[in-house]
PDB file of N, CA and C in Angstrom:
ATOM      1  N   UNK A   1      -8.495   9.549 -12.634  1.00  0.00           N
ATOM      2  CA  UNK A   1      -7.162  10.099 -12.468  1.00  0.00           C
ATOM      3  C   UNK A   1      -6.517   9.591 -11.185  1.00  0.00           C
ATOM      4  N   UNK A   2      -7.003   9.402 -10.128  1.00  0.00           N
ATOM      5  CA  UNK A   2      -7.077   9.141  -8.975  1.00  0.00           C
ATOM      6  C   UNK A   2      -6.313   7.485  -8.961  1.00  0.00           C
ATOM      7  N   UNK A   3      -6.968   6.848  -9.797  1.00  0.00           N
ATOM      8  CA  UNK A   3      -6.649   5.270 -10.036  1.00  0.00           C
ATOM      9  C   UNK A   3      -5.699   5.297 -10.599  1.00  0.00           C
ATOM     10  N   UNK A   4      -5.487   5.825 -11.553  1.00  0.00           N
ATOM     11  CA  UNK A   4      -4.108   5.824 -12.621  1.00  0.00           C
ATOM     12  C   UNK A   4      -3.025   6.686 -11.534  1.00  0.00           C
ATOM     13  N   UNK A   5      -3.213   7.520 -10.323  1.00  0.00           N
ATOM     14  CA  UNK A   5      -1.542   7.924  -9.973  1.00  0.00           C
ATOM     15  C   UNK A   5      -1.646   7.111  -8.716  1.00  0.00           C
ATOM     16  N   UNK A   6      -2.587   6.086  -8.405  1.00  0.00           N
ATOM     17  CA  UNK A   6      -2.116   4.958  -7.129  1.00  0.00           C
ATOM     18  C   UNK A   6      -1.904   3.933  -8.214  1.00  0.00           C
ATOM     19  N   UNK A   7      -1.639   3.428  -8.952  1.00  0.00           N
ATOM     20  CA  UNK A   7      -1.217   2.628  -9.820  1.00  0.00           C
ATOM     21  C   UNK A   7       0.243   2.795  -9.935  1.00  0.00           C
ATOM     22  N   UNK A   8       0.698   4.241 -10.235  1.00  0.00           N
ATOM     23  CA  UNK A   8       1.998   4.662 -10.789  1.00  0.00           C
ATOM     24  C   UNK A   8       2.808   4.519  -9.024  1.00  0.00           C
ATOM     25  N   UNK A   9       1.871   4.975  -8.413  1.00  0.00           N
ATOM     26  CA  UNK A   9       2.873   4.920  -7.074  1.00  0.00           C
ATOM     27  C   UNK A   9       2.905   3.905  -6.596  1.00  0.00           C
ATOM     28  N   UNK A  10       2.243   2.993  -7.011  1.00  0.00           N
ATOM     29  CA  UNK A  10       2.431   1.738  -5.820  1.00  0.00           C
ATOM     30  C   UNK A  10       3.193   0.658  -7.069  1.00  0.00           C
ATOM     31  N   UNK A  11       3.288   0.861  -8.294  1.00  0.00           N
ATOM     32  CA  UNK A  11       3.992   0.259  -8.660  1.00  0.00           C
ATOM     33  C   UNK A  11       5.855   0.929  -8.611  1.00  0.00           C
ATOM     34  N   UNK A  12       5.784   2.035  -8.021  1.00  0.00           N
ATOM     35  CA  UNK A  12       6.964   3.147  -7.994  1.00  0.00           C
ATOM     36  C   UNK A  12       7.352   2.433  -6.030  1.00  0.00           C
ATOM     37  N   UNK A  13       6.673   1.673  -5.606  1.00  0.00           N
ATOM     38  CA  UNK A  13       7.217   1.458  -4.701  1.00  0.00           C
ATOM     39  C   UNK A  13       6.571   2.891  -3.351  1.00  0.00           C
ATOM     40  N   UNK A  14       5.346   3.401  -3.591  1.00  0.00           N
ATOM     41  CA  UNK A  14       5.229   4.812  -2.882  1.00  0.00           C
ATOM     42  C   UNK A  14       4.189   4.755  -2.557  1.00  0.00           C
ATOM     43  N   UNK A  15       3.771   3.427  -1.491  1.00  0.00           N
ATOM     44  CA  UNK A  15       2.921   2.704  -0.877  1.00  0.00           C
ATOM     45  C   UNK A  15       1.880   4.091  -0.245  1.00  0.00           C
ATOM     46  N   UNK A  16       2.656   4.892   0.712  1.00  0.00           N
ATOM     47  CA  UNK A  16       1.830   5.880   1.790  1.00  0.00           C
ATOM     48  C   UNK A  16       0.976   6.826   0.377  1.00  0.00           C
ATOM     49  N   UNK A  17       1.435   6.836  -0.663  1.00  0.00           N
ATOM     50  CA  UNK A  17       0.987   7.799  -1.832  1.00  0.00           C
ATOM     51  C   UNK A  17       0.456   7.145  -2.492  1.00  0.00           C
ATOM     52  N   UNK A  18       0.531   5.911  -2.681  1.00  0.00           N
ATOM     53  CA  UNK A  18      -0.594   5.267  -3.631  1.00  0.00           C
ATOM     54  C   UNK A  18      -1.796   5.059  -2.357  1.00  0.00           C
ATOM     55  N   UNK A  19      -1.692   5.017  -1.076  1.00  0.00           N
ATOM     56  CA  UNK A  19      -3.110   4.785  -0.087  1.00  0.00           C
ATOM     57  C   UNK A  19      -3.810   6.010  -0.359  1.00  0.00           C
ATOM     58  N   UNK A  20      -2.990   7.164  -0.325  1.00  0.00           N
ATOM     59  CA  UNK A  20      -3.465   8.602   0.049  1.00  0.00           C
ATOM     60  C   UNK A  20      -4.678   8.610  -1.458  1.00  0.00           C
ATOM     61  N   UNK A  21      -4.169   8.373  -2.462  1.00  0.00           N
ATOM     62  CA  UNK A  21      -4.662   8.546  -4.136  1.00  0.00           C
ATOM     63  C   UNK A  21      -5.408   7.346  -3.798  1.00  0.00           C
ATOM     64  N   UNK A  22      -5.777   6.422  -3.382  1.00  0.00           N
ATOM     65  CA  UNK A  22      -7.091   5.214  -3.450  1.00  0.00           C
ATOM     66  C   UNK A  22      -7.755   6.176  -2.529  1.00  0.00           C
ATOM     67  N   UNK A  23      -7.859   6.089  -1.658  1.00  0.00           N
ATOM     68  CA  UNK A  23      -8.544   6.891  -0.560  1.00  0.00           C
ATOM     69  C   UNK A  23      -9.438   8.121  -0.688  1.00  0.00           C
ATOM     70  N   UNK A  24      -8.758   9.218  -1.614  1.00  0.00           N
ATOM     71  CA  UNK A  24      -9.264  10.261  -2.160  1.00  0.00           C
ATOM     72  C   UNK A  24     -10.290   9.830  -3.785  1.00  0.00           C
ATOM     73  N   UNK A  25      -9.509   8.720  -4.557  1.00  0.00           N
ATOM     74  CA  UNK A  25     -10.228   8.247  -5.493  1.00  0.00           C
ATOM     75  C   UNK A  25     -12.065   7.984  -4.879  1.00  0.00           C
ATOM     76  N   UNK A  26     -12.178   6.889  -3.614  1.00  0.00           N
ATOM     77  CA  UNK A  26     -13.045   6.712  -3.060  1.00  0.00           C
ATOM     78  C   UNK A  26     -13.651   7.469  -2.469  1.00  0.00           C
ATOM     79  N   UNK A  27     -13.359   8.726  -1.714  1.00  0.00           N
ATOM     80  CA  UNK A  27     -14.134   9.652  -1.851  1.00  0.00           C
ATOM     81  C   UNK A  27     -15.328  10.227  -2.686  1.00  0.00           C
ATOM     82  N   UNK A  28     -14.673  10.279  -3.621  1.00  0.00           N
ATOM     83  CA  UNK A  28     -15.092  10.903  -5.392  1.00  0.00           C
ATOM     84  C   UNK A  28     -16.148   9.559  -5.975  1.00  0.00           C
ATOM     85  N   UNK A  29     -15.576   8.501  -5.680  1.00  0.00           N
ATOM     86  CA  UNK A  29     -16.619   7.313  -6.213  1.00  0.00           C
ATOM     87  C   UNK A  29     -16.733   6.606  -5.181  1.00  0.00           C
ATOM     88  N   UNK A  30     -16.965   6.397  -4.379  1.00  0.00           N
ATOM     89  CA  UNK A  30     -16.880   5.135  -3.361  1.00  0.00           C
ATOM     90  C   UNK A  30     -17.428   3.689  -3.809  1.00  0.00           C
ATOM     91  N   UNK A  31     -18.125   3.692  -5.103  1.00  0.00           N
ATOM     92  CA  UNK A  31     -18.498   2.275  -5.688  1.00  0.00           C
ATOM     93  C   UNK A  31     -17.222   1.864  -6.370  1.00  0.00           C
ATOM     94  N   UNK A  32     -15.829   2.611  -6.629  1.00  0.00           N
ATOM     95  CA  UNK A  32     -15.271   2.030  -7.490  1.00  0.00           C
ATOM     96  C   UNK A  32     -14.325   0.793  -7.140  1.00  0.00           C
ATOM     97  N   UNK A  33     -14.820  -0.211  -7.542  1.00  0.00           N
ATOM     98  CA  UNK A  33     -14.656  -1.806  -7.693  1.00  0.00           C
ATOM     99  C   UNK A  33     -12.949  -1.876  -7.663  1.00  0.00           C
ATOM    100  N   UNK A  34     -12.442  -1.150  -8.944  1.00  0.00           N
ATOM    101  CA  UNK A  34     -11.014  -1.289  -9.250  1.00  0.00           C
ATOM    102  C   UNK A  34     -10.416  -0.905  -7.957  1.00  0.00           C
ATOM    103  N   UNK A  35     -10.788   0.584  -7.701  1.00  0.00           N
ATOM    104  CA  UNK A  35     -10.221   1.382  -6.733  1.00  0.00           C
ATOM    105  C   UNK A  35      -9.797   0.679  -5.183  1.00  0.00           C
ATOM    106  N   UNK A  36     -11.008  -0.141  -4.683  1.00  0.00           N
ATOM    107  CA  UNK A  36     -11.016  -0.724  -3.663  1.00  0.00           C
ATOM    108  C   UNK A  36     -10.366  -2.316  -3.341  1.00  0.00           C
ATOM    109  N   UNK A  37     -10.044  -2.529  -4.303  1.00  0.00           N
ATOM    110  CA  UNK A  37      -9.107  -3.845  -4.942  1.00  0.00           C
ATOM    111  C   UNK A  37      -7.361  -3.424  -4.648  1.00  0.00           C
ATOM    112  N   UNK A  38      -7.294  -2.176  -5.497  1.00  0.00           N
ATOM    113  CA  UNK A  38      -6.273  -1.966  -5.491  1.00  0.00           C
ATOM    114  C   UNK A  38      -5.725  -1.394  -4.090  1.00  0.00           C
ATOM    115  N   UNK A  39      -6.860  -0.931  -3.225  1.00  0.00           N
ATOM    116  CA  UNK A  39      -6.295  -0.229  -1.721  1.00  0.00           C
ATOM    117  C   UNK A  39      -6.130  -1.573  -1.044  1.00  0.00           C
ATOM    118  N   UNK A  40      -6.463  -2.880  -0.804  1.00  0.00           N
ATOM    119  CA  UNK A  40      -6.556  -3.824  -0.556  1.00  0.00           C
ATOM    120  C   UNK A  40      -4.960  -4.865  -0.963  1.00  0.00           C
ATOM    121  N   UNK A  41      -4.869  -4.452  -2.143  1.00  0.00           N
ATOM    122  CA  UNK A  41      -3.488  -5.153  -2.605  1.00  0.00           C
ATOM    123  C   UNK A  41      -2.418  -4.310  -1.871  1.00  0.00           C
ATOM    124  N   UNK A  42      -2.153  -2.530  -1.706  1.00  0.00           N
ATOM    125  CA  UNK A  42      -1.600  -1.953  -1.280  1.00  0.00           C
ATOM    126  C   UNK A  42      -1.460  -2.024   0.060  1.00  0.00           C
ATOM    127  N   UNK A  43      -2.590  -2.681   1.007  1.00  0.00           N
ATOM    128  CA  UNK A  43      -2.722  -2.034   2.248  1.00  0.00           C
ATOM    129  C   UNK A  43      -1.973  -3.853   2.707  1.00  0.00           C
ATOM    130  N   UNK A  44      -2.275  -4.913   2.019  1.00  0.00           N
ATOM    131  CA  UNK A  44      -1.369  -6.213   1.744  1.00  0.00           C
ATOM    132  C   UNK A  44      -0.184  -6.305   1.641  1.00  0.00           C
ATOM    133  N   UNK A  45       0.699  -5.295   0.860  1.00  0.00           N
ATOM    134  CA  UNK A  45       2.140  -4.834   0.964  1.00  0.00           C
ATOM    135  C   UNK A  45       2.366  -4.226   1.372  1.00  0.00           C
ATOM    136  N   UNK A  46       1.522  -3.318   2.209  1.00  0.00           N
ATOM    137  CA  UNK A  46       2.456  -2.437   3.363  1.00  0.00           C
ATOM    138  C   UNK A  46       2.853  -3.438   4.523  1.00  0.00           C
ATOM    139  N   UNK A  47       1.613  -4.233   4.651  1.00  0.00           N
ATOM    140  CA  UNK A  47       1.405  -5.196   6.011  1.00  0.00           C
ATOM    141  C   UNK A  47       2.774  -5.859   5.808  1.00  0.00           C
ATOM    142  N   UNK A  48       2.959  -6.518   4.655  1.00  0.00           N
ATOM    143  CA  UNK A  48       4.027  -7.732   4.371  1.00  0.00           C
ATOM    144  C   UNK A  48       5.685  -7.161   4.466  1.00  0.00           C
ATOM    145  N   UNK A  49       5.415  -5.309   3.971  1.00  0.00           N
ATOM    146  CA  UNK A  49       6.746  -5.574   4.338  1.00  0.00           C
ATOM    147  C   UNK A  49       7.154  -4.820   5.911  1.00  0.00           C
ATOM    148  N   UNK A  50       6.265  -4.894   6.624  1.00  0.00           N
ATOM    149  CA  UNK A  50       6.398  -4.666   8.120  1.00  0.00           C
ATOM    150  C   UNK A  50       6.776  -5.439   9.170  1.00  0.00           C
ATOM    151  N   UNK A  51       5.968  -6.737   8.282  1.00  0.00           N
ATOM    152  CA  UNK A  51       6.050  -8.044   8.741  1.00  0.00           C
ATOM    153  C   UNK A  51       7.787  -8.117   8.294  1.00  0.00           C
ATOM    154  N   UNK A  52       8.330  -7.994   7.074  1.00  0.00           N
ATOM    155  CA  UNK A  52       9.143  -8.429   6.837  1.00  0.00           C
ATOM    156  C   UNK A  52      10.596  -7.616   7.762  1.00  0.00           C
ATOM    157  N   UNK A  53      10.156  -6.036   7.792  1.00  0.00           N
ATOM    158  CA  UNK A  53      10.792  -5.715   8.787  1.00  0.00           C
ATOM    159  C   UNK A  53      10.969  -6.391  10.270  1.00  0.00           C
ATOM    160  N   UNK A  54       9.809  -6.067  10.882  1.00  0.00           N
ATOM    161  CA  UNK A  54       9.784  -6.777  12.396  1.00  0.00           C
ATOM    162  C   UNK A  54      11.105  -8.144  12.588  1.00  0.00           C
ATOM    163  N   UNK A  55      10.992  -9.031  11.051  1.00  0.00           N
ATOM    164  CA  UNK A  55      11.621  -9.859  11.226  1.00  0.00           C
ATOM    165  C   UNK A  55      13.153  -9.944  10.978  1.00  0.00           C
ATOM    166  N   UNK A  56      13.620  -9.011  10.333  1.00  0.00           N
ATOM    167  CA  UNK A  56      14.412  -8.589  10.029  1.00  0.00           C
ATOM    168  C   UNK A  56      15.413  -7.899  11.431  1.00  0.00           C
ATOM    169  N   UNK A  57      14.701  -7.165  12.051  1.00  0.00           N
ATOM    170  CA  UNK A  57      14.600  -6.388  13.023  1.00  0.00           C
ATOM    171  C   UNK A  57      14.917  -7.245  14.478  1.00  0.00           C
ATOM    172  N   UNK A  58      14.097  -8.972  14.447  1.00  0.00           N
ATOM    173  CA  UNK A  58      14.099  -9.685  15.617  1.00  0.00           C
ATOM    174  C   UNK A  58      15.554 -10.207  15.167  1.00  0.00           C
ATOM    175  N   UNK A  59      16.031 -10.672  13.833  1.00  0.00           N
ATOM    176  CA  UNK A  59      17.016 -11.818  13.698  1.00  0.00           C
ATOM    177  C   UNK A  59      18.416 -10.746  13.809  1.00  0.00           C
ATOM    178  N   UNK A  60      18.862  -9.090  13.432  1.00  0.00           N
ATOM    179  CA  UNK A  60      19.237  -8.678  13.973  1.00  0.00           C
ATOM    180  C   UNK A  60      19.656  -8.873  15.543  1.00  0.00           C
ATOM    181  N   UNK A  61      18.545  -8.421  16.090  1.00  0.00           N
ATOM    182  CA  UNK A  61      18.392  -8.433  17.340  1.00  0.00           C
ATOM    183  C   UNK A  61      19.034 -10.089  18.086  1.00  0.00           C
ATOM    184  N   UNK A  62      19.120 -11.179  17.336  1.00  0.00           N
ATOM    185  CA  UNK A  62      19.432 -12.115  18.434  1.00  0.00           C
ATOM    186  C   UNK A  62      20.607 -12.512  17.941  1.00  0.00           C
ATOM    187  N   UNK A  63      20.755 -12.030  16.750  1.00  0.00           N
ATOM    188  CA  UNK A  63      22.458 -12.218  16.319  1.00  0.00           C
ATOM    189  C   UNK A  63      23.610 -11.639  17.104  1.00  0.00           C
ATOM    190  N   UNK A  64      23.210 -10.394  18.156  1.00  0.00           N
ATOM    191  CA  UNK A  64      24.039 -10.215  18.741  1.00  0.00           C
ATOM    192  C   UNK A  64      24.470 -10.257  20.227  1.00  0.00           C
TER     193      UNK A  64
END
Protein backbone atom coordinates (compact mmCIF):
# COMPACT_ATOMS: atom_id res chain seq x y z
CA UNK A 1 0.00 0.00 0.00
CA UNK A 2 2.81 2.07 0.97
CA UNK A 3 4.38 1.70 -2.73
CA UNK A 4 1.26 2.28 -4.57
CA UNK A 5 0.52 5.96 -2.59
CA UNK A 6 4.46 7.06 -3.25
CA UNK A 7 3.81 6.17 -6.75
CA UNK A 8 0.50 8.28 -6.89
CA UNK A 9 2.34 11.16 -5.16
CA UNK A 10 5.34 11.44 -6.84
CA UNK A 11 3.77 11.02 -10.01
CA UNK A 12 1.08 13.90 -8.57
CA UNK A 13 4.15 15.97 -8.33
CA UNK A 14 4.07 15.50 -4.05
CA UNK A 15 7.70 14.73 -3.80
CA UNK A 16 7.89 15.48 0.42
CA UNK A 17 4.72 12.74 0.42
CA UNK A 18 5.85 10.34 -1.85
CA UNK A 19 9.53 10.34 0.52
CA UNK A 20 7.37 10.23 3.69
CA UNK A 21 5.24 6.83 2.01
CA UNK A 22 8.84 5.16 0.69
CA UNK A 23 10.28 5.70 4.00
CA UNK A 24 7.44 4.27 6.09
CA UNK A 25 6.99 1.50 3.22
CA UNK A 26 10.75 0.58 4.33
CA UNK A 27 10.15 0.47 7.63
CA UNK A 28 7.51 -2.33 7.20
CA UNK A 29 9.90 -4.15 4.59
CA UNK A 30 13.22 -2.76 4.42
CA UNK A 31 14.23 -5.51 1.65
CA UNK A 32 11.82 -3.93 -0.67
CA UNK A 33 13.84 -3.66 -3.99
CA UNK A 34 10.92 -1.58 -5.76
CA UNK A 35 10.51 0.60 -2.73
CA UNK A 36 14.15 1.67 -2.53
CA UNK A 37 14.46 2.40 -6.32
CA UNK A 38 11.69 4.44 -6.22
CA UNK A 39 13.03 6.66 -2.98
CA UNK A 40 16.15 7.02 -5.09
CA UNK A 41 14.33 8.30 -8.32
CA UNK A 42 12.34 10.69 -5.89
CA UNK A 43 15.15 11.82 -3.76
CA UNK A 44 16.87 12.51 -7.78
CA UNK A 45 13.97 14.96 -8.44
CA UNK A 46 13.86 16.67 -5.50
CA UNK A 47 17.76 17.28 -5.91
CA UNK A 48 17.16 18.39 -9.71
CA UNK A 49 14.59 20.64 -9.09
CA UNK A 50 16.60 22.58 -6.36
CA UNK A 51 19.28 22.56 -8.54
CA UNK A 52 16.94 23.97 -10.97
CA UNK A 53 15.77 26.51 -8.52
CA UNK A 54 19.20 27.76 -7.15
CA UNK A 55 19.58 28.49 -10.83
CA UNK A 56 16.79 30.10 -11.51
CA UNK A 57 17.25 32.05 -8.38
CA UNK A 58 21.21 33.06 -9.45
CA UNK A 59 20.05 34.26 -13.18
CA UNK A 60 17.28 36.32 -11.46
CA UNK A 61 19.66 37.59 -9.26
CA UNK A 62 22.22 38.97 -11.97
CA UNK A 63 19.61 40.20 -14.27
CA UNK A 64 19.21 42.95 -12.10
Amino acid sequence: AYYRAAKAAFSLGLLLEATSFCRKGLEVLPTNEDMKKLLKQIELKIEEDENRKAQVSKALGAAK
